[in-house]
PDB file of N, CA and C in Angstrom:
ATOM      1  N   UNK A   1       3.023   7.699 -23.544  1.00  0.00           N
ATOM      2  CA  UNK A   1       4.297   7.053 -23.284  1.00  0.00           C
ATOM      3  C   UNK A   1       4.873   6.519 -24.591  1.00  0.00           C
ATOM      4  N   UNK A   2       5.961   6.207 -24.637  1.00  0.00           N
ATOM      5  CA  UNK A   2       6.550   6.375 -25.627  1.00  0.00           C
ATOM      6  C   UNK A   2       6.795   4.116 -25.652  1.00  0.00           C
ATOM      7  N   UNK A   3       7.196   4.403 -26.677  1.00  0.00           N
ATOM      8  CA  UNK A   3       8.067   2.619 -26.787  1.00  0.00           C
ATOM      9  C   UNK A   3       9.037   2.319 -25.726  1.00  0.00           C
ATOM     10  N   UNK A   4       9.475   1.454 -24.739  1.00  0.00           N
ATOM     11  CA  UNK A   4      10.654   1.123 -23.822  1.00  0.00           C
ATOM     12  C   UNK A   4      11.923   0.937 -24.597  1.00  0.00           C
ATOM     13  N   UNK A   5      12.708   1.473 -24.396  1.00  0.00           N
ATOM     14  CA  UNK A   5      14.177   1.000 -24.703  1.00  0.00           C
ATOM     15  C   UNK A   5      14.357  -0.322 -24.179  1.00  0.00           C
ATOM     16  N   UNK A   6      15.943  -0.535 -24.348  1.00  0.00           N
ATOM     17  CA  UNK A   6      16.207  -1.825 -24.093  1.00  0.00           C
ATOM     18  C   UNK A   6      16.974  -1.589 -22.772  1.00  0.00           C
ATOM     19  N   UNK A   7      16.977  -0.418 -22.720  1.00  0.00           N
ATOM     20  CA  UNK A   7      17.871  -0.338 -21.372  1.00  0.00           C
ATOM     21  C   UNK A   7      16.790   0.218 -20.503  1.00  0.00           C
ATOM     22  N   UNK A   8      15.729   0.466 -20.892  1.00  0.00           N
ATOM     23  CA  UNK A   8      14.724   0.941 -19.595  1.00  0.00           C
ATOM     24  C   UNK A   8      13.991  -0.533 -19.559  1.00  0.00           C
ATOM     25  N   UNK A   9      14.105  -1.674 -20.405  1.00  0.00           N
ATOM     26  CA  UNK A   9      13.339  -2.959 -19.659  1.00  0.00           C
ATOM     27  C   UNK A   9      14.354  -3.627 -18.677  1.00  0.00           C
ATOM     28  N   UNK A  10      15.816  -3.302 -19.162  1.00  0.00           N
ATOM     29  CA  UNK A  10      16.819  -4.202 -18.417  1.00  0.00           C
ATOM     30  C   UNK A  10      16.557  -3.359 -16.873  1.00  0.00           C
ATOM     31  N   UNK A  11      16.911  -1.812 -17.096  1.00  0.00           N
ATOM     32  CA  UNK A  11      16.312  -1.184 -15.511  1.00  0.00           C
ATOM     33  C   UNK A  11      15.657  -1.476 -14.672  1.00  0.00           C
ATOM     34  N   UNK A  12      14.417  -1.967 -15.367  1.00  0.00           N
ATOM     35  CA  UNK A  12      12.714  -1.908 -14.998  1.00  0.00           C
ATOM     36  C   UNK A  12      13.080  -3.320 -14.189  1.00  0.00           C
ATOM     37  N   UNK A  13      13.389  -4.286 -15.180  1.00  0.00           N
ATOM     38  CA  UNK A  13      13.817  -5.982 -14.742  1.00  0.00           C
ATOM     39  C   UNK A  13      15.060  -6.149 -13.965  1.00  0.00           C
ATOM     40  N   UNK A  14      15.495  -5.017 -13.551  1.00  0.00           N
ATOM     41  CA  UNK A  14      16.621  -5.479 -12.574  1.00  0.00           C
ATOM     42  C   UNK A  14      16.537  -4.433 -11.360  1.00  0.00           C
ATOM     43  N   UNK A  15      15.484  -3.578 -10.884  1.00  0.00           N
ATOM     44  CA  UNK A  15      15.155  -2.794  -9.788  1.00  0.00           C
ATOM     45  C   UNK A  15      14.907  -4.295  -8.934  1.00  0.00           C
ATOM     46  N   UNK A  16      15.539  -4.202  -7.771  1.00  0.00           N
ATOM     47  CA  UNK A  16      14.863  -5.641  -6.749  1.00  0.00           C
ATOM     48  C   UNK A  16      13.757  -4.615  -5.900  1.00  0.00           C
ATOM     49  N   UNK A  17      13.543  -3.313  -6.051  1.00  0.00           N
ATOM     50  CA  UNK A  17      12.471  -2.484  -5.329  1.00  0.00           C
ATOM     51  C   UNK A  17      11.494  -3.674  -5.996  1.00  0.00           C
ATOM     52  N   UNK A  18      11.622  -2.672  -6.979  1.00  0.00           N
ATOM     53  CA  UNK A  18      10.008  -3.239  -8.320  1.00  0.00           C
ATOM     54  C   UNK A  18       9.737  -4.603  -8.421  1.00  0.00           C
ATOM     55  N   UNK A  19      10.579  -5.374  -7.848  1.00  0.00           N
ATOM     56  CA  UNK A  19      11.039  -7.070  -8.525  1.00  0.00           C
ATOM     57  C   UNK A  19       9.832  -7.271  -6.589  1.00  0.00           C
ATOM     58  N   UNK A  20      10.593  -6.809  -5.494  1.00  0.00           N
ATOM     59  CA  UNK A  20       9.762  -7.252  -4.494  1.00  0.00           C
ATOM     60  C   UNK A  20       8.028  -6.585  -4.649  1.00  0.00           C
ATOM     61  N   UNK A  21       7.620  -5.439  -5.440  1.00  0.00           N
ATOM     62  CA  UNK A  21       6.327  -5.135  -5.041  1.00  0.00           C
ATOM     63  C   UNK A  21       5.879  -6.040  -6.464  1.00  0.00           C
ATOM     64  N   UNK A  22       6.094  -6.659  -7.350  1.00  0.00           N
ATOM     65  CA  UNK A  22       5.865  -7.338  -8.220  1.00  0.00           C
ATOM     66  C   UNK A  22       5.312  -8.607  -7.511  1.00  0.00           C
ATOM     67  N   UNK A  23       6.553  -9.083  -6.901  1.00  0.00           N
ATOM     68  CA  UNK A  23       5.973 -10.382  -5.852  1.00  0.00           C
ATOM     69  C   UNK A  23       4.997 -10.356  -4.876  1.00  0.00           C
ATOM     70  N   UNK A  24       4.718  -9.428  -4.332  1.00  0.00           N
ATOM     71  CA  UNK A  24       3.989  -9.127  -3.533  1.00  0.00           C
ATOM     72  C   UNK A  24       2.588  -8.912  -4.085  1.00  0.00           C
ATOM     73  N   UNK A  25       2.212  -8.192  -5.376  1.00  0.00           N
ATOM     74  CA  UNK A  25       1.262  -8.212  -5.825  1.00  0.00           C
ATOM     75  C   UNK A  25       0.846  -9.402  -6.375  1.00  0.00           C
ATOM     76  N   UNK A  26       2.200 -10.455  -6.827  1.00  0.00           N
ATOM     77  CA  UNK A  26       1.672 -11.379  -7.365  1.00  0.00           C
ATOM     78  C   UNK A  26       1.272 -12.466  -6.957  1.00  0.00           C
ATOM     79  N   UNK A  27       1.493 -12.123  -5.164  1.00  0.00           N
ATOM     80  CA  UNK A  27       0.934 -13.060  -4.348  1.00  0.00           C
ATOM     81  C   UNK A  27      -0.283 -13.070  -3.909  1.00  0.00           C
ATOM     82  N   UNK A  28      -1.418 -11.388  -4.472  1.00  0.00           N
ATOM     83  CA  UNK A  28      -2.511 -11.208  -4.123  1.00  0.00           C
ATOM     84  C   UNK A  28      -3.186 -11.990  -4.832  1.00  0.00           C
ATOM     85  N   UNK A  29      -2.606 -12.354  -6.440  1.00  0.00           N
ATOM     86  CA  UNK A  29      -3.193 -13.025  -7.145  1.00  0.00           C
ATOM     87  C   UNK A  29      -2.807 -14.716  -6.946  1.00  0.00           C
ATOM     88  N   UNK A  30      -1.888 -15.378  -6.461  1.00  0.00           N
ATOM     89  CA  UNK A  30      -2.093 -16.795  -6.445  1.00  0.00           C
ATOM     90  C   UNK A  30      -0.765 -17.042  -6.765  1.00  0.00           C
ATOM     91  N   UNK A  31      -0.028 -16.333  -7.178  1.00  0.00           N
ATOM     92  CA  UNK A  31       1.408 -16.598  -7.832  1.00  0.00           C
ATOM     93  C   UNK A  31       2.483 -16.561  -6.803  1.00  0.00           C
ATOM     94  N   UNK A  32       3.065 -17.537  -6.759  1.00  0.00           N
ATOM     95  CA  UNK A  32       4.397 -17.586  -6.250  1.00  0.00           C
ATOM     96  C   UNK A  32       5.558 -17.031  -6.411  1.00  0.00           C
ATOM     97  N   UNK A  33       6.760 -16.913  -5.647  1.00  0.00           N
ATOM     98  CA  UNK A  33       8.039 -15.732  -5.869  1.00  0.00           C
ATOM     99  C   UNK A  33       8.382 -16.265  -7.142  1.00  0.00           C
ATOM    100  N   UNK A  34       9.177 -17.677  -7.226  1.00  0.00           N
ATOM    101  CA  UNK A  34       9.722 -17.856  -8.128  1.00  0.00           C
ATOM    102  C   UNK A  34       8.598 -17.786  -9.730  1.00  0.00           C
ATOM    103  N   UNK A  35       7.447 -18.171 -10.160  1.00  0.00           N
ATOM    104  CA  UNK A  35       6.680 -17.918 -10.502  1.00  0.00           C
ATOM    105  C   UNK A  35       6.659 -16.326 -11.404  1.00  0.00           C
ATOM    106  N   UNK A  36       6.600 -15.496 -10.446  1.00  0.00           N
ATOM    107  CA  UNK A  36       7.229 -13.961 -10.527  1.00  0.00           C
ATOM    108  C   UNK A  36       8.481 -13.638 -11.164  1.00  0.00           C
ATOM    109  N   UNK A  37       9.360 -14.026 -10.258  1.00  0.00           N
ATOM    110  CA  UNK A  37      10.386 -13.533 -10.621  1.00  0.00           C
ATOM    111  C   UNK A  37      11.268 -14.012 -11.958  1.00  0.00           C
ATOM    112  N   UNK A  38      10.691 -15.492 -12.315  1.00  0.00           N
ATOM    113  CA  UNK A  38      11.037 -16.541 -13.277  1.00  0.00           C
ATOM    114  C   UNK A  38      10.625 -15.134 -14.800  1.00  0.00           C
ATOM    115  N   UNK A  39       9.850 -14.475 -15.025  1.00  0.00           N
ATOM    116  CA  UNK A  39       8.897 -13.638 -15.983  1.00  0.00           C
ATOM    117  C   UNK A  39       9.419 -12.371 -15.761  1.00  0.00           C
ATOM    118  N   UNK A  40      10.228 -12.009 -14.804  1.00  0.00           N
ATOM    119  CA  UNK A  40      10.509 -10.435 -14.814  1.00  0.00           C
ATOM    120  C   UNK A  40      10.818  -9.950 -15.639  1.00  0.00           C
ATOM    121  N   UNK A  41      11.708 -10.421 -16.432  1.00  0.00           N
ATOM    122  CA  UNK A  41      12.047  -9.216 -18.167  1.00  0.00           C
ATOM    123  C   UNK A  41      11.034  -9.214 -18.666  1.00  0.00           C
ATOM    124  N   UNK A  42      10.186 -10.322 -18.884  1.00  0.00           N
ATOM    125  CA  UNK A  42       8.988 -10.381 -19.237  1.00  0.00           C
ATOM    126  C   UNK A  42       7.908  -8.857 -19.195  1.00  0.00           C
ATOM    127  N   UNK A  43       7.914  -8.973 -17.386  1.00  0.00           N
ATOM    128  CA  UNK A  43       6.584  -8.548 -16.921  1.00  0.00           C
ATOM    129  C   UNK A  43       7.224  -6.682 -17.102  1.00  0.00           C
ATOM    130  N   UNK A  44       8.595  -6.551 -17.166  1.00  0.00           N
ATOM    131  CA  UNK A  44       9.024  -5.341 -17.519  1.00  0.00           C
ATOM    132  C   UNK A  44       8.585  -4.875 -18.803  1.00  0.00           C
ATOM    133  N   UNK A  45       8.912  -5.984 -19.890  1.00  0.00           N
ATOM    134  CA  UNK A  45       8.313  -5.351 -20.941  1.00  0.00           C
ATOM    135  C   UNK A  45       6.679  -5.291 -21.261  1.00  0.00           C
ATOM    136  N   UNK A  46       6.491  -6.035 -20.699  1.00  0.00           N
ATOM    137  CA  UNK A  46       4.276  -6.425 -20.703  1.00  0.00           C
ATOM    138  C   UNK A  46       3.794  -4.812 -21.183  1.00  0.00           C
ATOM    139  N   UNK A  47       2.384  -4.935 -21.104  1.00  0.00           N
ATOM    140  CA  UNK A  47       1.070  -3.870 -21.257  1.00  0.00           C
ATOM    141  C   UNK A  47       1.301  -3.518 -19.818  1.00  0.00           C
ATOM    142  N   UNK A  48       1.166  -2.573 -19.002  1.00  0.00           N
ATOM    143  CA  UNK A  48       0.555  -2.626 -17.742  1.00  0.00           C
ATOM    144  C   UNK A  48      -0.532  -1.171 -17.855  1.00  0.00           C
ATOM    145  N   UNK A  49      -1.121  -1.086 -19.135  1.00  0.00           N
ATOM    146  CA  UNK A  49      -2.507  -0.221 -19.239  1.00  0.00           C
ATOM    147  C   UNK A  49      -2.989  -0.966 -20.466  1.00  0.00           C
ATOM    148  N   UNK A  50      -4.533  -0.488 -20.814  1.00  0.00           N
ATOM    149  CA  UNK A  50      -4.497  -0.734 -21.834  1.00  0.00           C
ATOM    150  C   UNK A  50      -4.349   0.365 -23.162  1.00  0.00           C
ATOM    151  N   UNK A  51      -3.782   2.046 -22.592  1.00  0.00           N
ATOM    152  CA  UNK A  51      -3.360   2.468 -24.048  1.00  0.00           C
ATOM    153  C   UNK A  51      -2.057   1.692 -24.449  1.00  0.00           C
ATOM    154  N   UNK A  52      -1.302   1.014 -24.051  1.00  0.00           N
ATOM    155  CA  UNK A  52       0.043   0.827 -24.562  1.00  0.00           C
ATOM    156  C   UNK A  52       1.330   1.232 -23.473  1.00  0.00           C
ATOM    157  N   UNK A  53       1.120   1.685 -22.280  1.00  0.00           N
ATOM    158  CA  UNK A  53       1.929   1.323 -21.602  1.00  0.00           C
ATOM    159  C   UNK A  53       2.850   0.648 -21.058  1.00  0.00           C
ATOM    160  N   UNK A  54       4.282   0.019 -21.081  1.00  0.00           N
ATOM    161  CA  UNK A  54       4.721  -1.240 -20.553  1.00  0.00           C
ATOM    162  C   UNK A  54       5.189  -0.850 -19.288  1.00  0.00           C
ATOM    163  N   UNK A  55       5.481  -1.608 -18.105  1.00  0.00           N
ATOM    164  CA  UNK A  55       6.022  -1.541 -16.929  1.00  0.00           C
ATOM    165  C   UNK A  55       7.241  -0.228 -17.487  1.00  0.00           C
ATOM    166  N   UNK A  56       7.924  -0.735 -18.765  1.00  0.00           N
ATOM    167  CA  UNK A  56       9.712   0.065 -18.438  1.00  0.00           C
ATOM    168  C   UNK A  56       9.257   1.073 -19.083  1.00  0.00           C
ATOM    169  N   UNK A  57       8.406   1.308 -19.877  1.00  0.00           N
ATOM    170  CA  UNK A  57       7.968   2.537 -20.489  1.00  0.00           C
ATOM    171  C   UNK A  57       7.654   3.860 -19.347  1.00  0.00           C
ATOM    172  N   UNK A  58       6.647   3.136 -18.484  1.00  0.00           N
ATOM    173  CA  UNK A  58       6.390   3.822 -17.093  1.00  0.00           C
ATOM    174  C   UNK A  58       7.705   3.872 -16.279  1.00  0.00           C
ATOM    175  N   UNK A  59       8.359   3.285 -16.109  1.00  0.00           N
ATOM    176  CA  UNK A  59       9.743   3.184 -14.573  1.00  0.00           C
ATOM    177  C   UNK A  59      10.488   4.294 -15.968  1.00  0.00           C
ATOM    178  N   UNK A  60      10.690   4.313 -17.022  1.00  0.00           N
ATOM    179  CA  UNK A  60      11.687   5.085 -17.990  1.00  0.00           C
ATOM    180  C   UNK A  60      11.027   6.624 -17.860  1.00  0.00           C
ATOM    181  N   UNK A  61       9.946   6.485 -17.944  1.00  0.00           N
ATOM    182  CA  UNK A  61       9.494   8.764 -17.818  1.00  0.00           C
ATOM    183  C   UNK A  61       9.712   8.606 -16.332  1.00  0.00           C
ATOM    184  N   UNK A  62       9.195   7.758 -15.145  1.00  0.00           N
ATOM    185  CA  UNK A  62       9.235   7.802 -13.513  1.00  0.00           C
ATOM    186  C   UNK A  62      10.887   8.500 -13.941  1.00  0.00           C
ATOM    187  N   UNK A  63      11.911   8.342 -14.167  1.00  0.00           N
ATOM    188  CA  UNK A  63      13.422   7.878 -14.159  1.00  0.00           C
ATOM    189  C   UNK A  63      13.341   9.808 -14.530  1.00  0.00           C
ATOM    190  N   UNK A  64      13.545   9.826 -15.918  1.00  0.00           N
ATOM    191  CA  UNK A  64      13.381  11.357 -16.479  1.00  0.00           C
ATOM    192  C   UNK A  64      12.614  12.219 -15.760  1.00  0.00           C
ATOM    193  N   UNK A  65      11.432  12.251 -14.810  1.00  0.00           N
ATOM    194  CA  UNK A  65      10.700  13.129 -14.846  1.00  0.00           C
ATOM    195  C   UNK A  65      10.710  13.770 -13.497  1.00  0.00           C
ATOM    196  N   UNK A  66      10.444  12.803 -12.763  1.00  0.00           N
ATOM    197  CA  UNK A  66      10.479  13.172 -11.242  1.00  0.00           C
ATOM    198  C   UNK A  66      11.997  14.014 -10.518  1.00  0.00           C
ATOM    199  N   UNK A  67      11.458  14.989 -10.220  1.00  0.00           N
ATOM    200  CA  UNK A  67      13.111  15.766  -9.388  1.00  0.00           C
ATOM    201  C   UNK A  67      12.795  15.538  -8.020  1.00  0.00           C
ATOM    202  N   UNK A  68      13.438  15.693  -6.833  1.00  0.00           N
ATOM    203  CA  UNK A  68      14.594  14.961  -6.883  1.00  0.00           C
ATOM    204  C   UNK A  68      14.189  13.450  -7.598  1.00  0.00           C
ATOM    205  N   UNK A  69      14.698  12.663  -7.945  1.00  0.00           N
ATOM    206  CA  UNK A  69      14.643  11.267  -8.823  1.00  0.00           C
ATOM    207  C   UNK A  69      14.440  10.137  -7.928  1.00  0.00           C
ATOM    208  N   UNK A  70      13.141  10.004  -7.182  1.00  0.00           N
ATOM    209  CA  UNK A  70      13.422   8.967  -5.811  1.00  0.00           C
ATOM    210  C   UNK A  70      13.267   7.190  -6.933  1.00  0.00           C
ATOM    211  N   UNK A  71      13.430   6.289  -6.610  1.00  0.00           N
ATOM    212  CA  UNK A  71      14.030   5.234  -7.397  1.00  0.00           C
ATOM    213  C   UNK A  71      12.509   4.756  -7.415  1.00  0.00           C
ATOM    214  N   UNK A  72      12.201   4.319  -9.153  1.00  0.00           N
ATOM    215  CA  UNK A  72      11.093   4.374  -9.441  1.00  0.00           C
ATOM    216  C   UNK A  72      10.430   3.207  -8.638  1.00  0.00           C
ATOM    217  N   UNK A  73      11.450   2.067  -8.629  1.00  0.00           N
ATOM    218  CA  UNK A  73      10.396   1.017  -7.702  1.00  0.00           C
ATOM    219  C   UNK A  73       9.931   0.960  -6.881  1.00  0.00           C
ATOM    220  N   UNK A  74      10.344   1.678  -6.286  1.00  0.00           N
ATOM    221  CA  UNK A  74       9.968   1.842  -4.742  1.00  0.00           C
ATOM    222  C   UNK A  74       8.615   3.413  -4.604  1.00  0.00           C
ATOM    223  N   UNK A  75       8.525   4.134  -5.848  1.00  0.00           N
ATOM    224  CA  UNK A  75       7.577   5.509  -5.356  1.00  0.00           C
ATOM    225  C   UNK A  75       6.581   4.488  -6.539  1.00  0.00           C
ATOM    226  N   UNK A  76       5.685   4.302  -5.471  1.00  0.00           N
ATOM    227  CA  UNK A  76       4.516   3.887  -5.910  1.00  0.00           C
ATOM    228  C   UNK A  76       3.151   4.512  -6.971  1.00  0.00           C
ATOM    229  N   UNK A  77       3.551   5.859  -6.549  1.00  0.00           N
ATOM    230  CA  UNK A  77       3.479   6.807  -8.188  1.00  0.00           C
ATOM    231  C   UNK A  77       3.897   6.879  -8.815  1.00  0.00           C
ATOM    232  N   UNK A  78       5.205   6.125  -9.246  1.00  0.00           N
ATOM    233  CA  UNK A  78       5.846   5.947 -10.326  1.00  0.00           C
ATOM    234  C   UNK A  78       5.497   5.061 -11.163  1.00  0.00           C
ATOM    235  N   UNK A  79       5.558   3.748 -11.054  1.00  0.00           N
ATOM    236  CA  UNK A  79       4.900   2.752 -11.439  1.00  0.00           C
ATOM    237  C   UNK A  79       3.988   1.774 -10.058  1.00  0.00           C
ATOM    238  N   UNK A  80       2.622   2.394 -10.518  1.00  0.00           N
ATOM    239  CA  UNK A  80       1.494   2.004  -9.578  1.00  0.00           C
ATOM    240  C   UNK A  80       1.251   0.328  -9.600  1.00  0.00           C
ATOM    241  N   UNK A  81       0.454   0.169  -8.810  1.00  0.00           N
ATOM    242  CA  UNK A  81       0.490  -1.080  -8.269  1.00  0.00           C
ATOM    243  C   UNK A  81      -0.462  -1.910  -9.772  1.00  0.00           C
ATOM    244  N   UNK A  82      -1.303  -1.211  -9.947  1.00  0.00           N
ATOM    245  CA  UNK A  82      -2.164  -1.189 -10.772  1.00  0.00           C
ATOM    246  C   UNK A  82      -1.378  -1.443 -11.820  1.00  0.00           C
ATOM    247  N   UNK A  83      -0.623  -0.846 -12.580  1.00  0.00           N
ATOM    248  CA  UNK A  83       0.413  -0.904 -13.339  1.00  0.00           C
ATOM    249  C   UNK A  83       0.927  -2.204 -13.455  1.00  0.00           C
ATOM    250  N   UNK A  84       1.628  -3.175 -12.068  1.00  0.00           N
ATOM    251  CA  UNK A  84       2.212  -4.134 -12.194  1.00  0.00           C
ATOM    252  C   UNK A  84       1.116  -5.249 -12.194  1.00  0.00           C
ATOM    253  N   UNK A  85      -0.101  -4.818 -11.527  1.00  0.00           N
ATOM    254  CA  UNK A  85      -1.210  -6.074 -11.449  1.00  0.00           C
ATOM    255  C   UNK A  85      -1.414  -5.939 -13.245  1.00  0.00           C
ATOM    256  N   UNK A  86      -2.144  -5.423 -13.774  1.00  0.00           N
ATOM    257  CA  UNK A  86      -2.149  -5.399 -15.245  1.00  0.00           C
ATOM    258  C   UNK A  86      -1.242  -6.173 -15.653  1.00  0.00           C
ATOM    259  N   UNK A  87       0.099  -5.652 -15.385  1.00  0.00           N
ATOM    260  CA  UNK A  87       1.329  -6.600 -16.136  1.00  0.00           C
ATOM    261  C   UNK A  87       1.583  -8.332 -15.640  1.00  0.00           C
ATOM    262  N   UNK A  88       1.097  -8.303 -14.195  1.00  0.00           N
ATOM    263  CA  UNK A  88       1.300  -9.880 -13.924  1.00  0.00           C
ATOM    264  C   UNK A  88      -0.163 -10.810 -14.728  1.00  0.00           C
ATOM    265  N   UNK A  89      -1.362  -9.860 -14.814  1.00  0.00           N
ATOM    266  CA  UNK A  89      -2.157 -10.448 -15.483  1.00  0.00           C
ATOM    267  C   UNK A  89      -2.174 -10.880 -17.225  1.00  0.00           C
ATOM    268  N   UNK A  90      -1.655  -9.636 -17.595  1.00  0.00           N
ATOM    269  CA  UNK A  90      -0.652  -9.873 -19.297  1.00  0.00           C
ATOM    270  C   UNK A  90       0.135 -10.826 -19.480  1.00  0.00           C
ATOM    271  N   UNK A  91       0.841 -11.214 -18.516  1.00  0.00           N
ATOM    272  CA  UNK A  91       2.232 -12.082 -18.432  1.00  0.00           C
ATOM    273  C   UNK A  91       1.980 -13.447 -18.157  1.00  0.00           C
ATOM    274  N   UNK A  92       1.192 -13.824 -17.234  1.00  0.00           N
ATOM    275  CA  UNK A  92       1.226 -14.841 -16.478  1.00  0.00           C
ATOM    276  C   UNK A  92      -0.642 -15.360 -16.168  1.00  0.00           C
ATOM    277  N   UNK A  93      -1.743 -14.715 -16.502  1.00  0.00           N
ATOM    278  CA  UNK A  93      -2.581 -14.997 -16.788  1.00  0.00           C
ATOM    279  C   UNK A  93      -3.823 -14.242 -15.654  1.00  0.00           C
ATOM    280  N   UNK A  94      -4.896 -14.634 -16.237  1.00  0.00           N
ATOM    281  CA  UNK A  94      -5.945 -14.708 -14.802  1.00  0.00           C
ATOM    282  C   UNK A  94      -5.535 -16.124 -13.850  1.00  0.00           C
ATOM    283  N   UNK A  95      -5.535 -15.594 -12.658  1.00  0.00           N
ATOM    284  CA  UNK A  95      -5.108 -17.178 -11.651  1.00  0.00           C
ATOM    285  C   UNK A  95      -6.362 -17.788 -11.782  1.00  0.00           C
ATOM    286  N   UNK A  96      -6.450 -19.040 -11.252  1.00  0.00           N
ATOM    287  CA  UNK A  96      -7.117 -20.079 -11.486  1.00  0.00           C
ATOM    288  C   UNK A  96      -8.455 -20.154 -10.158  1.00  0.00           C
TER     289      UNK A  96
END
């Protein structure tokens, strides 16, 4: 994957798909909506692997690659869950 643009973190951070499975994961971990959602440009730009992946890096090839183009937040092979748990853990910590 390549570096995120600035317009694939603003994408990434303004999908409300991706913004609700963000919350949702980040409620497996202990974190609250606002909590979440307070970090979203954030958690768009984060690690969510450890070669160097960021959330918008992933939602930016999901965007280019996939035909028909189903909207990356929402195809869970696009940017995996795994993906965003990594990134809420980068962002916002191990919970307590």
């Amino acid at each position: 994957m390549s570096t995120p643009t600035s317009a694939s973190i603003i994408a990434a951070s303004s999908d409300s798909d991706l913004l609700a499975r963000m919350v949702a994961l980040g409620a497996t971990l202990g974190y609250g909506q606002q909590q979440v959602e307070s970090v979203r440009i954030r958690l768009a730009a984060a690690a969510a692997t450890d070669t160097g992946d960021t959330i918008a890096s992933v939602y930016e090839y999901a965007q280019a690659t996939y035909s028909p183009t189903p909207r990356p937040g929402v195809n869970p092979a696009a940017v995996t869950d795994a993906h965003i748990l990594y990134a809420l853990t980068a962002v916002l910590g191990t919970p307590a």
